[in-house]
C-alpha atoms as a PDB file:
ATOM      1  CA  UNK A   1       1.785  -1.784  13.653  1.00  0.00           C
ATOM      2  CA  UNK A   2      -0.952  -3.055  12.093  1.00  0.00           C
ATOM      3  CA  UNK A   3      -0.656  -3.841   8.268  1.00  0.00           C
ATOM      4  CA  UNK A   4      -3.503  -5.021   6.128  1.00  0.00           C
ATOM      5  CA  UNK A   5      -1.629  -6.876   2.573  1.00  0.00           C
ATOM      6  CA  UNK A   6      -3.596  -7.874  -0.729  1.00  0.00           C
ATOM      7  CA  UNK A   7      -2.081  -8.435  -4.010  1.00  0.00           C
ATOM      8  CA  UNK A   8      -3.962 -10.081  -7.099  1.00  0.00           C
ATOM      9  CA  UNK A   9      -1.497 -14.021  -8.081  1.00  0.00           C
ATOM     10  CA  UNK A  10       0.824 -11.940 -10.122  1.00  0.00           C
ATOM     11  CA  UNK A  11       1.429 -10.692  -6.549  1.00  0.00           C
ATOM     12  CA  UNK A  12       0.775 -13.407  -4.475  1.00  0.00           C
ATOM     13  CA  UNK A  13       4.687 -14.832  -4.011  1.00  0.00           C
ATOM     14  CA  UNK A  14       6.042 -11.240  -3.052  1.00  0.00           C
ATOM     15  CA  UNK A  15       2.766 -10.752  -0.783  1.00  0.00           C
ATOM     16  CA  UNK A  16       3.531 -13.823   0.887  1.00  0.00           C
ATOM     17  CA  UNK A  17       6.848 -13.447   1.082  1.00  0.00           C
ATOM     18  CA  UNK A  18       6.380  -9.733   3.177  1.00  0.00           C
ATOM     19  CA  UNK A  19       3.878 -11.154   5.570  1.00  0.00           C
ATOM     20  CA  UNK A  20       6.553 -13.343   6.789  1.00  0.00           C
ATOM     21  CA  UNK A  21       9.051 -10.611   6.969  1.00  0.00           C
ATOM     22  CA  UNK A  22       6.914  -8.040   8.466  1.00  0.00           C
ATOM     23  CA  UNK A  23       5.898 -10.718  11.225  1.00  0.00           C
ATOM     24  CA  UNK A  24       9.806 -11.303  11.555  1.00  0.00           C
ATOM     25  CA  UNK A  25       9.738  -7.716  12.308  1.00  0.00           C
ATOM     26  CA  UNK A  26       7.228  -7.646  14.578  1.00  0.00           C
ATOM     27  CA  UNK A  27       4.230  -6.093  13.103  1.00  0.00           C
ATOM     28  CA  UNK A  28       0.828  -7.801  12.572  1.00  0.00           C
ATOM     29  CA  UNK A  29      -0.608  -8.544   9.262  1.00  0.00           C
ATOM     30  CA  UNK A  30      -4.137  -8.933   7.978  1.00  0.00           C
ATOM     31  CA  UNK A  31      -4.012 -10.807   4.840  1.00  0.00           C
ATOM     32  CA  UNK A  32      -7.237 -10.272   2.210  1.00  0.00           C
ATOM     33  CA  UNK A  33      -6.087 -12.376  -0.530  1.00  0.00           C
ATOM     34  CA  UNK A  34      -4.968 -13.483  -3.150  1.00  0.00           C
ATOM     35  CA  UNK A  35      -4.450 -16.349  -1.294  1.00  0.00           C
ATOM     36  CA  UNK A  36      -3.083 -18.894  -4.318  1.00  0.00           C
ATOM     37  CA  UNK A  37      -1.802 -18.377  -7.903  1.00  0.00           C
ATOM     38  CA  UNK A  38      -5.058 -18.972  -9.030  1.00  0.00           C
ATOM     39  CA  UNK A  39      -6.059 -15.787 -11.252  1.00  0.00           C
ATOM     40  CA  UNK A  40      -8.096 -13.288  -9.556  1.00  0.00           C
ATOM     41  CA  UNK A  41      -8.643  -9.630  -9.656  1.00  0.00           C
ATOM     42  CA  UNK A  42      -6.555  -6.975  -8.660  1.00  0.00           C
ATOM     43  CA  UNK A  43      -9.228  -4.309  -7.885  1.00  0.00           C
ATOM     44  CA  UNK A  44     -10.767  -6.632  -5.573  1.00  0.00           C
ATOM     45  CA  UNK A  45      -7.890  -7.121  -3.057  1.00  0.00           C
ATOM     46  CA  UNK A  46      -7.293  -3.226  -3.408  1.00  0.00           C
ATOM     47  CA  UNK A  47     -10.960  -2.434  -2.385  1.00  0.00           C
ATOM     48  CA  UNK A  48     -10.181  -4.657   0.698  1.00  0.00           C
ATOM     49  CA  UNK A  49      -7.080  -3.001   1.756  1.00  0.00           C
ATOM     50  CA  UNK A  50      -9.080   0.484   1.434  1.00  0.00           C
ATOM     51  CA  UNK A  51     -11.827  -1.338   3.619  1.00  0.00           C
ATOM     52  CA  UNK A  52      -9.302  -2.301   6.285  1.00  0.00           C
ATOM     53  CA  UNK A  53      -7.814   1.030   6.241  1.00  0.00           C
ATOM     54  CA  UNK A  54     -10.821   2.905   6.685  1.00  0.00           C
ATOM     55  CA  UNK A  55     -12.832   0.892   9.564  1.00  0.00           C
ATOM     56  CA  UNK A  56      -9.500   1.063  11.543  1.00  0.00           C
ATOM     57  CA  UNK A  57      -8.831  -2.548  11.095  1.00  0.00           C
ATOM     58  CA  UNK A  58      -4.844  -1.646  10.023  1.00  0.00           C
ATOM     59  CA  UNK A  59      -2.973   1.442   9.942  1.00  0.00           C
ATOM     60  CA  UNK A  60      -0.869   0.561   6.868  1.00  0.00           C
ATOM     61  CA  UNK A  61      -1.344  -1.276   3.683  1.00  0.00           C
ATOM     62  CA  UNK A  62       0.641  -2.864   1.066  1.00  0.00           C
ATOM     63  CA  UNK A  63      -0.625  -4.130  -2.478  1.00  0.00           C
ATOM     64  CA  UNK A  64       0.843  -5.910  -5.016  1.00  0.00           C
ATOM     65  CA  UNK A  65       0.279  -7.057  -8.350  1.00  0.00           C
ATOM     66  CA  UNK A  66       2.598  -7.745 -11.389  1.00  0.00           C
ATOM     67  CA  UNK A  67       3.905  -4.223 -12.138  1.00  0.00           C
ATOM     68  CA  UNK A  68       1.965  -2.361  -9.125  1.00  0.00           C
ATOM     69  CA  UNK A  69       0.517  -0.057 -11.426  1.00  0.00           C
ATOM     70  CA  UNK A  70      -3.114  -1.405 -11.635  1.00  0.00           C
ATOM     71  CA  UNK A  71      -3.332  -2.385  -8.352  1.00  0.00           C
ATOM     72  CA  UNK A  72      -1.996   0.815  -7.267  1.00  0.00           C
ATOM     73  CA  UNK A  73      -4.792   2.787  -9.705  1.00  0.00           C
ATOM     74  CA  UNK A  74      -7.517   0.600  -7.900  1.00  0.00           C
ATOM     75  CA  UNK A  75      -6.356   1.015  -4.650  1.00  0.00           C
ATOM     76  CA  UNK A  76      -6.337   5.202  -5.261  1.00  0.00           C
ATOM     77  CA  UNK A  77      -9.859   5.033  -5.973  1.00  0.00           C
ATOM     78  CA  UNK A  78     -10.871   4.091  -1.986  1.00  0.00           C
ATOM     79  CA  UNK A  79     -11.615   6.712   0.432  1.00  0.00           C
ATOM     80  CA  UNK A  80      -8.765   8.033   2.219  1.00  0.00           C
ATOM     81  CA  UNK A  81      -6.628   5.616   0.531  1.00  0.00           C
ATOM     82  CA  UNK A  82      -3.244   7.491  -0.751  1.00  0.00           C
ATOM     83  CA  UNK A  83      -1.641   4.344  -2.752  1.00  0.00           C
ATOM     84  CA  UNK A  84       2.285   5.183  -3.868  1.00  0.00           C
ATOM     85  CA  UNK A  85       4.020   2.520  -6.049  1.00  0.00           C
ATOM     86  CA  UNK A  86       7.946   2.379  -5.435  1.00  0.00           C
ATOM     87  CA  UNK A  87      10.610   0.786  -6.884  1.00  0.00           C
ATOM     88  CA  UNK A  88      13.046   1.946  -4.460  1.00  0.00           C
ATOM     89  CA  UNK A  89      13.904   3.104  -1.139  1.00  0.00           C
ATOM     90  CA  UNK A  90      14.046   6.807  -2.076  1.00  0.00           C
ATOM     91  CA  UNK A  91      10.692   7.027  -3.470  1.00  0.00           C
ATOM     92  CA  UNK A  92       9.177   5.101  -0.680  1.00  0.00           C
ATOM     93  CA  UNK A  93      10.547   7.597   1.981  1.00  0.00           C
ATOM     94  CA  UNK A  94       9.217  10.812   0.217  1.00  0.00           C
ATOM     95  CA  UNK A  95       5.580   9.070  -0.559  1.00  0.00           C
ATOM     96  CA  UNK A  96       5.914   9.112   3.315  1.00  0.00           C
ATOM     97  CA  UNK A  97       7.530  12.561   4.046  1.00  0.00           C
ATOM     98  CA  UNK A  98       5.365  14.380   1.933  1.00  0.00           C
ATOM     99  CA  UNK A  99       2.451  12.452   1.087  1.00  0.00           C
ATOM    100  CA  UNK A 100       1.453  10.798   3.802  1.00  0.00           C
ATOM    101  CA  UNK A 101       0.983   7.262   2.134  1.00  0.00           C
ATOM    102  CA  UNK A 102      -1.095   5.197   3.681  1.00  0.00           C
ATOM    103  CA  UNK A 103      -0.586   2.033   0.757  1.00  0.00           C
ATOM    104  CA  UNK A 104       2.870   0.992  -0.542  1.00  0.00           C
ATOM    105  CA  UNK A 105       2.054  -0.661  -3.866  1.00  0.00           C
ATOM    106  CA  UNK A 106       5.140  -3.030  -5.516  1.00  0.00           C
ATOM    107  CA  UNK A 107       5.240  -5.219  -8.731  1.00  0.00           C
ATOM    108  CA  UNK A 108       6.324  -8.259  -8.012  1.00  0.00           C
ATOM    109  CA  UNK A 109       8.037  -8.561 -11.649  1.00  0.00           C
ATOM    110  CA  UNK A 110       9.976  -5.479 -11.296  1.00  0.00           C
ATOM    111  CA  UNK A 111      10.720  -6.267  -7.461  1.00  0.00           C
ATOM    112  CA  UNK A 112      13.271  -8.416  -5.725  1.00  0.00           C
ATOM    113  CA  UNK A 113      12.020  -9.773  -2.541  1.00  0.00           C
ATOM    114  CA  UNK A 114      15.465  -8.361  -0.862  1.00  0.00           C
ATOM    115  CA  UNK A 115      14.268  -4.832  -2.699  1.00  0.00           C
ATOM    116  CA  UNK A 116      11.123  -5.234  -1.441  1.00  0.00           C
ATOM    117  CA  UNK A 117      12.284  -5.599   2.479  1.00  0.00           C
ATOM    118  CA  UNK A 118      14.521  -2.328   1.652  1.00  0.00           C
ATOM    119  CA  UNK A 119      11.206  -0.827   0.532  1.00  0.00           C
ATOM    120  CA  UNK A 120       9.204  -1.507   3.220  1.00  0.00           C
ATOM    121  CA  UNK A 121      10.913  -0.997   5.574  1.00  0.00           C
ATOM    122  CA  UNK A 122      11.754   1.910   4.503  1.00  0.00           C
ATOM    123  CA  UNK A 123       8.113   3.195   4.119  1.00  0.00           C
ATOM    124  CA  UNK A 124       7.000   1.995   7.478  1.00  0.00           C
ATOM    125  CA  UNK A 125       9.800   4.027   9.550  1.00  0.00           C
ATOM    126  CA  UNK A 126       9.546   7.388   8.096  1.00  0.00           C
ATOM    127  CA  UNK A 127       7.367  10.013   9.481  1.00  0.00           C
ATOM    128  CA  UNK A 128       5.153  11.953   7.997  1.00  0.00           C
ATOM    129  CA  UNK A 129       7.040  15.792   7.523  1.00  0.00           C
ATOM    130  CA  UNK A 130       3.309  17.305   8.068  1.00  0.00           C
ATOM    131  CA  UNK A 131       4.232  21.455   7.784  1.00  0.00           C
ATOM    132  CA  UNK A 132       3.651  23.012   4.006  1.00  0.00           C
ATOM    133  CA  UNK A 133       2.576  18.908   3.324  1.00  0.00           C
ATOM    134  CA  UNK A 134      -0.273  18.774   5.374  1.00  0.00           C
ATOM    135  CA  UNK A 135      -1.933  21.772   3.165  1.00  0.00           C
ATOM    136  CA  UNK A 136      -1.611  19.402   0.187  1.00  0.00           C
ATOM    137  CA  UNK A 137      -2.745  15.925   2.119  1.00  0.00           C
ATOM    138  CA  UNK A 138      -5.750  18.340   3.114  1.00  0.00           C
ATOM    139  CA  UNK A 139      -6.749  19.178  -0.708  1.00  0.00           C
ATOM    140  CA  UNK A 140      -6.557  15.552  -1.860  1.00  0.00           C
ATOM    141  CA  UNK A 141      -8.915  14.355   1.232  1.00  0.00           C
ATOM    142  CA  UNK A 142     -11.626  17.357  -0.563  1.00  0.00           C
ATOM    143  CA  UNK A 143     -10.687  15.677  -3.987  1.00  0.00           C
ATOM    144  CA  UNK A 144     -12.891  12.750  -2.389  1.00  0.00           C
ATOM    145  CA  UNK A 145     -15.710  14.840  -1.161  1.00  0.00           C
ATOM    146  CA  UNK A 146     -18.802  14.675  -3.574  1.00  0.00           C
ATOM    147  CA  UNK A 147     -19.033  18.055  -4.869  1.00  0.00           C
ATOM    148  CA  UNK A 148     -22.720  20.052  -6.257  1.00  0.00           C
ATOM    149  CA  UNK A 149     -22.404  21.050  -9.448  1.00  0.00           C
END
C-alpha cells in the first residue's frame, strides 16, 4: 500500500519514526514534510496529504502534529479526506469499520512510538464493514458538495 505521511515539527520525530516502520512492513511512503524540527504549519502538510489522496498518488494517509487535533481539523477540511485521530488500537479499528478513514491522525505528545506501530497497524489491516456504514460514508461525501441556497 501506498501511504502518503505529513506532520507539522511537533510531529516530525513520530512521522519519521513510522516511515521507517511502515517501509519495515513493506508499504511505500510518500513523505510531504515537515521534513526538520524547524517550525512550520500544520495545515500545510494536511492540505498535502488531502492532495495525495485525491490525485491517487496514495491510498492512505497519516498526519501528525503535537496532540493530532489541529492537524486532524485541517486535514477534515480536504475533499474526500475522512481524518480520525486515535489514541489507541480500538478507536483506530472502528474509524476503519465504520467510517471508512482514509487519514489516521496521532499526537506525537500523547503517543508512544511502540503505541503508534499498534495504531497503525491496526488501522491499515481492517476492512471497511461497508453495509448500514456505507449509507453514512455516502452523506458525509454530499456534506462536501457545494450546495444552492
Amino acid at each position: 500500500m501506498r501511504v502518503v505521511l505529513g506532520s507539522d515539527h511537533a510531529g516530525f520525530l513520530l512521522k519519521q519514526h513510522l516511515i521507517t516502520y511502515l517501509q519495515g512492513l513493506g508499504h511505500e511512503t510518500l513523505d510531504v514534510g515537515a521534513f526538520s524540527l524547524d517550525s512550520v504549519d500544520y495545515p500545510d502538510s494536511a492540505a498535502q496529504v488531502g492532495e495525495k489522496l485525491s490525485s491517487g498518488q496514495a491510498e492512505r494517509g497519516i498526519v501528525v502534529c503535537g496532540s493530532g487535533i489541529g492537524i486532524s481539523i485541517a486535514a477534515n477540511k480536504m475533499p474526500g479526506v475522512r481524518a480520525a485521530l486515535c489514541h489507541e488500537p480500538v478507536s483506530a479499528r472502528l474509524s476503519r469499520e465504520h467510517n471508512d478513514a482514509n487519514v489516521l491522525a496521532l499526537g506525537e505528545r500523547l503517543t508512544t512510538p511502540m503505541m503508534a506501530e499498534e495504531i497503525v497497524k491496526i488501522w491499515l489491516e481492517t476492512p471497511f464493514a461497508g453495509g448500514r456504514h456505507q449509507n453514512r460514508i455516502d452523506k458525509i461525501h454530499q456534506l462536501e458538495i457545494p450546495h444552492a441556497d
